[in-house]
Protein backbone atom coordinates (compact mmCIF):
# COMPACT_ATOMS: atom_id res chain seq x y z
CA UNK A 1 164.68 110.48 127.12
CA UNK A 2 165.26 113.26 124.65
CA UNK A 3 166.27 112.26 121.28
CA UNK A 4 167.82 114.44 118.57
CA UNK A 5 166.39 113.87 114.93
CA UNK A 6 169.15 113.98 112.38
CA UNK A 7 167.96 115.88 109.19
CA UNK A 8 169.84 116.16 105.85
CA UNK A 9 167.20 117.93 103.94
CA UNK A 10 164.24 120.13 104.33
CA UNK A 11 162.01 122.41 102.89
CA UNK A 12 164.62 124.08 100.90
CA UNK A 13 163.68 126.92 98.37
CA UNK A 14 164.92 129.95 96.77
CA UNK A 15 163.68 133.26 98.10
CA UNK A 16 161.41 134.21 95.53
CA UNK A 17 158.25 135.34 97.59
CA UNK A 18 157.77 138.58 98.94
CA UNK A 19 154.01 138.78 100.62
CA UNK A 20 152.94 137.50 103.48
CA UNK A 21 150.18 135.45 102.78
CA UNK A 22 150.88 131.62 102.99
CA UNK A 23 150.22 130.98 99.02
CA UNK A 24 152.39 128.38 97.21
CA UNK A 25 155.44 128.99 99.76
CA UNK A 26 156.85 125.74 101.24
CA UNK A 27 158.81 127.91 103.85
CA UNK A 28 155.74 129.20 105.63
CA UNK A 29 153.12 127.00 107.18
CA UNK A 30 150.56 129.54 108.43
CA UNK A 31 148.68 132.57 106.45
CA UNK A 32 148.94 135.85 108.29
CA UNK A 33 152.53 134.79 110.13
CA UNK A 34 153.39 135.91 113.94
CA UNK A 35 157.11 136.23 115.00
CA UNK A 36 157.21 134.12 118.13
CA UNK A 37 158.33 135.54 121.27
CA UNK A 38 159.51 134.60 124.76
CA UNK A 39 157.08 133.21 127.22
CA UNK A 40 156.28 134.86 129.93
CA UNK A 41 158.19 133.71 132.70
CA UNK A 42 156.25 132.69 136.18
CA UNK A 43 157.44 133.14 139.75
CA UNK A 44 161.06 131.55 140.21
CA UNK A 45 160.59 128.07 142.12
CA UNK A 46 164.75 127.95 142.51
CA UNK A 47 167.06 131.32 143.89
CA UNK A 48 169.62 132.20 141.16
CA UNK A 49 172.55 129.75 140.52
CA UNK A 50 175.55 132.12 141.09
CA UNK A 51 175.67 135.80 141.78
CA UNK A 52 173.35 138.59 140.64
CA UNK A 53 174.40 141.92 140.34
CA UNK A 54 171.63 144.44 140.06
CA UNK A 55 170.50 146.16 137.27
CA UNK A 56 166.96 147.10 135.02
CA UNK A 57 165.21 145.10 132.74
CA UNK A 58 168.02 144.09 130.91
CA UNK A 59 167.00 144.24 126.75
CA UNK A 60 170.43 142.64 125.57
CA UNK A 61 173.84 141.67 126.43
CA UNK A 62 177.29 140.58 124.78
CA UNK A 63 180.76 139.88 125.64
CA UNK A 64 184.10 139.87 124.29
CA UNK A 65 187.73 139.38 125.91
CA UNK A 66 187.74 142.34 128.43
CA UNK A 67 184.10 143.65 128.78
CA UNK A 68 180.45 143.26 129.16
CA UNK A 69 177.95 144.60 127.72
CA UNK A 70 174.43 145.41 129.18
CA UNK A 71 171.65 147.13 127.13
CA UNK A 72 168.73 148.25 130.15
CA UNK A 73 165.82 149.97 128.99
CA UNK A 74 164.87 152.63 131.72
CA UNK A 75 166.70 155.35 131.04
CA UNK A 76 167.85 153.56 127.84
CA UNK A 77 171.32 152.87 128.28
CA UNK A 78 174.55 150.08 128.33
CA UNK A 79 176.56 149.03 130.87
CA UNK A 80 180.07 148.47 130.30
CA UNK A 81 181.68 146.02 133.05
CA UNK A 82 185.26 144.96 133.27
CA UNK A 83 185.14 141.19 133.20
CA UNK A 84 188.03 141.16 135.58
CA UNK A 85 186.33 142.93 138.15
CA UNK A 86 182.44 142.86 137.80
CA UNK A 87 181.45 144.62 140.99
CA UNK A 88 183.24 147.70 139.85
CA UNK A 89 180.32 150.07 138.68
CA UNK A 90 180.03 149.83 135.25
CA UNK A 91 180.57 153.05 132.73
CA UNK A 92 176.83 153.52 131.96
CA UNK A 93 176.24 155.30 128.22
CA UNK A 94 173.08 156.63 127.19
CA UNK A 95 171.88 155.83 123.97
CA UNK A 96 168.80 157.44 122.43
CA UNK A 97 166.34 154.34 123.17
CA UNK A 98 165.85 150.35 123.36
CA UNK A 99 168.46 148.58 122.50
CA UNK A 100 167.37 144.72 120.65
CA UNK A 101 170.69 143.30 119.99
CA UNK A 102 173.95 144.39 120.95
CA UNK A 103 178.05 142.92 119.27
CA UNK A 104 181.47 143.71 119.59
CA UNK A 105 183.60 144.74 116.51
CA UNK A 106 187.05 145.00 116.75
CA UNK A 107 186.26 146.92 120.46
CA UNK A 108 183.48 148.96 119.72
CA UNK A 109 179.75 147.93 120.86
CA UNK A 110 176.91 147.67 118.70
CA UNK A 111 173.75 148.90 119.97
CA UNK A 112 170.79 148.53 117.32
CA UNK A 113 168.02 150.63 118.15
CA UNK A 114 164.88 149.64 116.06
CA UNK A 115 162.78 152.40 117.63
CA UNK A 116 165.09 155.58 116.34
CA UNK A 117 166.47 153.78 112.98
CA UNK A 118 169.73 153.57 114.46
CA UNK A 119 173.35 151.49 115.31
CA UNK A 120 175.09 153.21 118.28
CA UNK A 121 178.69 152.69 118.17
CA UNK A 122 180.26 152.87 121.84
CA UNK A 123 183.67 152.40 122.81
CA UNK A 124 185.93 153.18 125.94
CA UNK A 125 182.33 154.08 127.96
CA UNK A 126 182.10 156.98 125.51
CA UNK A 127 179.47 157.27 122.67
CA UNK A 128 180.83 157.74 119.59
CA UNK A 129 178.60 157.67 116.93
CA UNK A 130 175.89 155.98 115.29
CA UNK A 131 174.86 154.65 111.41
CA UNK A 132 171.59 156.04 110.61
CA UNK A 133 169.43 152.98 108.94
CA UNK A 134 165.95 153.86 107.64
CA UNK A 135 163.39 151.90 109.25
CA UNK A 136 164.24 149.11 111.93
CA UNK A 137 167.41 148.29 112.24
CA UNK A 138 167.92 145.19 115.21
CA UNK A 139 170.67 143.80 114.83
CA UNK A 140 174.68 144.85 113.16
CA UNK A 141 177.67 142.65 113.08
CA UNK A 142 181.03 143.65 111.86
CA UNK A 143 182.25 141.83 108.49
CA UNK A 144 185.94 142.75 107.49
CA UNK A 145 185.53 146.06 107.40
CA UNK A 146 182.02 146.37 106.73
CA UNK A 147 178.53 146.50 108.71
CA UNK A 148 175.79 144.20 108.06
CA UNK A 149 172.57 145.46 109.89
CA UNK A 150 169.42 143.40 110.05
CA UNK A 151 166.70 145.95 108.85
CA UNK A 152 163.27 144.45 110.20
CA UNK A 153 159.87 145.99 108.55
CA UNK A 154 162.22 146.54 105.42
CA UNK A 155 163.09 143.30 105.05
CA UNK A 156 166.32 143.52 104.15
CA UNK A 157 170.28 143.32 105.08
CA UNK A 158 172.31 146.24 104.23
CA UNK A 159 175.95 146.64 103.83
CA UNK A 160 177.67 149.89 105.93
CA UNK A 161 181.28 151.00 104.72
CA UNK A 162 183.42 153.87 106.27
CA UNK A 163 179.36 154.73 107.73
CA UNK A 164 177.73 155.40 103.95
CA UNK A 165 175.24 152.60 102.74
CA UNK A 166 176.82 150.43 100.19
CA UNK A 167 174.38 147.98 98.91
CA UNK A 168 170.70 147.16 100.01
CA UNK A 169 170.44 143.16 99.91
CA UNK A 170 166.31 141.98 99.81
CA UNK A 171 164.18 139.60 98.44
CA UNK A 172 161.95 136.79 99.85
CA UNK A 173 162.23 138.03 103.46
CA UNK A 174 158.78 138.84 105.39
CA UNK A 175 161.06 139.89 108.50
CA UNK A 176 165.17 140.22 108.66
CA UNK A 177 165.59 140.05 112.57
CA UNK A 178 169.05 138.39 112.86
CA UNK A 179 172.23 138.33 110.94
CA UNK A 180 174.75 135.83 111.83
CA UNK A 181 178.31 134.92 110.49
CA UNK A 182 179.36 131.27 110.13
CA UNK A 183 183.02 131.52 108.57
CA UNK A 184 182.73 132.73 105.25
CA UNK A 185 178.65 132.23 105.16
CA UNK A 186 176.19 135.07 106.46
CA UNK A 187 172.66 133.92 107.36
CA UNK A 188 169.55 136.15 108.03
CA UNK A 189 167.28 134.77 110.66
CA UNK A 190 163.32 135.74 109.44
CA UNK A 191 160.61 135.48 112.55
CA UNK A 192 157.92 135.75 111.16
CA UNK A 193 158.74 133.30 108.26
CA UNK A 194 160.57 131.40 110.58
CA UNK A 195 162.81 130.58 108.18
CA UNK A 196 167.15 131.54 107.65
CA UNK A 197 168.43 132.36 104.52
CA UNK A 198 171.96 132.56 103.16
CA UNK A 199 173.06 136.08 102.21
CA UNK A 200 175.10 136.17 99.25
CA UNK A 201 176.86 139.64 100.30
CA UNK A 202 179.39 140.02 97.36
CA UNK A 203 176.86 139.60 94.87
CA UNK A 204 174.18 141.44 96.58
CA UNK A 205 171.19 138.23 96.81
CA UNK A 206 169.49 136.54 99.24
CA UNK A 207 169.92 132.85 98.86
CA UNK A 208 168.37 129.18 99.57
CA UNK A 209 166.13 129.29 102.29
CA UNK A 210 165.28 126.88 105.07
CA UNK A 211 161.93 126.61 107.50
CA UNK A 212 163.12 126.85 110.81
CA UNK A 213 160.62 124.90 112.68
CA UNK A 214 157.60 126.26 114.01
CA UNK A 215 158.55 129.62 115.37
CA UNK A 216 162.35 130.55 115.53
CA UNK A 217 163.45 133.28 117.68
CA UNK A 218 167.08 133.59 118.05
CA UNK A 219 170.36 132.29 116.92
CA UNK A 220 174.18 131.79 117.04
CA UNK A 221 176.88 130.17 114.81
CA UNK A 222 179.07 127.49 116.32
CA UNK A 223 182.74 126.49 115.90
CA UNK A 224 181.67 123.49 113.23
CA UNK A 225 180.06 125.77 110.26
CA UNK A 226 176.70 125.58 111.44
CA UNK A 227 174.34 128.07 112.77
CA UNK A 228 171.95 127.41 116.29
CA UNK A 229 168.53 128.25 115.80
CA UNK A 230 165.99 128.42 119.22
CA UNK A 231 163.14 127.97 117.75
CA UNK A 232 160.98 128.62 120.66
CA UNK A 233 157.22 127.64 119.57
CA UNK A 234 157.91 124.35 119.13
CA UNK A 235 160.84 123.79 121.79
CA UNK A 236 163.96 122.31 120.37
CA UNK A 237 167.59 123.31 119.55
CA UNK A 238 168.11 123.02 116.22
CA UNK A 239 171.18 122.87 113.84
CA UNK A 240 172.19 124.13 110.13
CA UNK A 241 175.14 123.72 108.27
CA UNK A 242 175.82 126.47 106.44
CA UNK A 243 177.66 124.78 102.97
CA UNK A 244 175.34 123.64 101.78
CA UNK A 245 172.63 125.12 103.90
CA UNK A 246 170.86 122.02 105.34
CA UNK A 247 168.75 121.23 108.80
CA UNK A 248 171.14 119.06 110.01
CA UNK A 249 169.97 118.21 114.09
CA UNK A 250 166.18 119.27 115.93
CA UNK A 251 166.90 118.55 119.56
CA UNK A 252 163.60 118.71 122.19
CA UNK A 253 164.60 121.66 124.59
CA UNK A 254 161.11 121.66 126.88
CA UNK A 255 160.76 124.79 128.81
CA UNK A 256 160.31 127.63 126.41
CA UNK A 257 163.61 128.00 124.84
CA UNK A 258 164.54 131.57 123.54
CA UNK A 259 168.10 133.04 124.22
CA UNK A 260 170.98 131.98 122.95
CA UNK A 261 174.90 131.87 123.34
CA UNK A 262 178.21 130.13 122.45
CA UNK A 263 181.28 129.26 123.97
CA UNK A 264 183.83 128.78 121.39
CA UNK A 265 186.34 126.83 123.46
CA UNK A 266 184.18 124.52 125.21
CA UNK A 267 181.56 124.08 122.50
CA UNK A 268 178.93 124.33 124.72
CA UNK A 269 175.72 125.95 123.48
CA UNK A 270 174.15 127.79 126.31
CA UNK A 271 170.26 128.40 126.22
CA UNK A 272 167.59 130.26 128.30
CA UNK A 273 164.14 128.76 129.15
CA UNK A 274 161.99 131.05 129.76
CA UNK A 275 158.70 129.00 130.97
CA UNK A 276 161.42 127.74 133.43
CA UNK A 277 163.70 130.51 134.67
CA UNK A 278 166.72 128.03 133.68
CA UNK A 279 169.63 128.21 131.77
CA UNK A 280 171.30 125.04 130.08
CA UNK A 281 174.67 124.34 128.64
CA UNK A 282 174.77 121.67 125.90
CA UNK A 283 177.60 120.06 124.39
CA UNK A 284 177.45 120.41 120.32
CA UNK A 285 180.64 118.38 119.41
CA UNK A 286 178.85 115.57 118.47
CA UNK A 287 175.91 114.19 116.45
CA UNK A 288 173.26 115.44 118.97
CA UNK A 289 173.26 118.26 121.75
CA UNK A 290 174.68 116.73 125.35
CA UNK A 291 172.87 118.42 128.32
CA UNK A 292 176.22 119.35 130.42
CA UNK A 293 174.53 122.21 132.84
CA UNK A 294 171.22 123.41 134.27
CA UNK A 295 170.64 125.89 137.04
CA UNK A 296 168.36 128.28 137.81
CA UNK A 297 167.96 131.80 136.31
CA UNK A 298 166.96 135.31 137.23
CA UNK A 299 163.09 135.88 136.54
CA UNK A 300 162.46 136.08 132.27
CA UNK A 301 165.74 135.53 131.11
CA UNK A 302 165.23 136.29 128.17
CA UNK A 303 169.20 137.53 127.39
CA UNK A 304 172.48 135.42 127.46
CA UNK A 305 176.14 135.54 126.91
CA UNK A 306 178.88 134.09 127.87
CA UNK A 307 183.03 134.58 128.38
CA UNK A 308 184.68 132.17 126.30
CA UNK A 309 188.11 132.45 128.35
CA UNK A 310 186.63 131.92 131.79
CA UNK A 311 183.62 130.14 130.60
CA UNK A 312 180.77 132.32 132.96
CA UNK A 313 177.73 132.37 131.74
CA UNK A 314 175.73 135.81 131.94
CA UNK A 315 172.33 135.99 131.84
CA UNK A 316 170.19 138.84 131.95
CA UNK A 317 166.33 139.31 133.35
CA UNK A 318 164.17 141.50 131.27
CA UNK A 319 162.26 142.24 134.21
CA UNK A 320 164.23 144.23 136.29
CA UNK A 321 165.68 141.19 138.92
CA UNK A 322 169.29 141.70 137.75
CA UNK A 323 172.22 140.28 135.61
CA UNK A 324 173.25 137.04 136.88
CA UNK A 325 176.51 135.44 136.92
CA UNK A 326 177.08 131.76 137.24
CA UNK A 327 181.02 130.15 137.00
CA UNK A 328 179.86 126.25 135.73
């Protein structure tokens, strides 16, 4: 029987550390750190729940209300598919190379691309444009007018207006791989700290920081103020609120848990395993995660999304076996 542990408190600090050595930091547990990553995925036991439609090794995906979207790395490129008619062939835009994390703002795509020190902007299968970011840039959500972008090896999150930089944001960060928005809160997932932070954007600060267990990899925020970690290394689901930031639930998710998505209406929390070729729904609502759904995935799933008015789940294999689509 799995059993969620409620937490109120834990390892909370300011971000005041800047190497990467494990010193007198509460946050990280080893010296030397290694992001965690998705584990290799072995022969599917189980055919894909669903429908698969067919496409390369798929690098990221997203949705909103009308569309798609598909990042596949050979030639670099997204798909665009109409969610109301998903064997239509999808407007396919280059972009100028692998894509980490794609999001919608107000109908445009996101497409960071770590390896050119870019943020493609794509709308109405056209390419439109792109924010040049120093460095590594893998990951940009849309904030009210503004673009925060996740800059990896500078450690930082900086703030885009009308496409000019307006304010760098650092400090404490070995890693900023993920930037997620929980209401009025912004959190930057670190890997290699495996740690999230709260990112004071008006005032220009990192905040209180929290160890995410033992090797966090991706995450989400929910419809309750609190932001899903996967924290993949040591295979659980966990769960922060956001004001104040606190661990608040570490679910056991066996199976190498890595991708992430939310469905807003029915609260479900969808995530990959990896080590399993599965995907599971769980119910957040309550004081623990509720398994609601399990089927069987595409080989290394390793990408997820979901459509919040129909409820399919999307999940994408990152080695070339397709993008499948299951109706729960």
């Amino acid at each position: 029987m799995m059993v969620a542990v409620p937490v109120a408190c834990a390892l909370l600090a300011t971000a005041c550390s800047s190497d990467t050595g494990k010193g007198d930091d509460d946050l990280q547990i080893v010296a030397n750190p290694v992001a965690a990553t998705a584990p290799v995925s072995p022969a599917p036991a189980a055919s894909p729940a669903g429908t698969v439609l067919p496409a390369g090794h798929v690098t990221a995906m997203a949705s909103d209300d009308h569309t798609l979207a598909v990042a596949v790395a050979d030639p670099p490129s997204v798909l665009l598919y109409p969610l109301g008619d998903l064997n239509a062939a999808p407007a396919r835009v280059a972009v100028d190379g692998t894509v980490e994390q794609l999001s919608f703002d107000a109908g445009q795509v996101l497409a960071s691309i770590p390896g050119k020190g870019e943020v493609a902007r794509i709308t109405d299968g056209s390419h439109v444009g792109e924010l040049g970011v120093p460095g590594q840039p893998v990951d940009a959500i849309g904030a009210g007018g503004e673009t925060l972008v996740a800059v990896r090896d500078r450690k930082a999150v900086e703030v885009y207006q009308g496409g000019k930089l307006a304010k760098t944001i650092s400090g404490g960060l070995y890693s900023a791989d993920e930037v997620v928005r929980s209401g009025d809160q912004f959190v930057v997932l670190d890997r290699l700290r495996t740690a999230v932070f709260l990112v004071d954007v008006p005032g220009g600060t990192i905040g209180a920081g929290l160890r995410a267990g033992d090797g966090a990899t991706n995450a989400v925020a929910d419809s309750f103020g609190r932001v899903l970690v996967t924290d993949t290394r040591a295979g659980a689901l966990l769960a922060f609120s956001t004001d104040p930031l606190l661990l608040r639930q570490m679910y056991p998710v066996p199976g190498g848990v890595y991708g992430i998505a939310y469905d807003s209406r029915r609260h479900l929390a969808w995530v990959t395993l990896t080590g399993t070729n599965q995907v599971v729904g769980f119910d957040v609502r309550g004081g623990e995660p509720v398994e609601k759904y399990r089927f069987p995935t595409v080989r290394q799933p390793d990408s997820v999304t979901v459509d919040a008015a129909s409820g399919k789940v999307y999940v994408g294999s990152a080695t070339g076996e397709g993008i499948q689509v299951v109706q729960p």
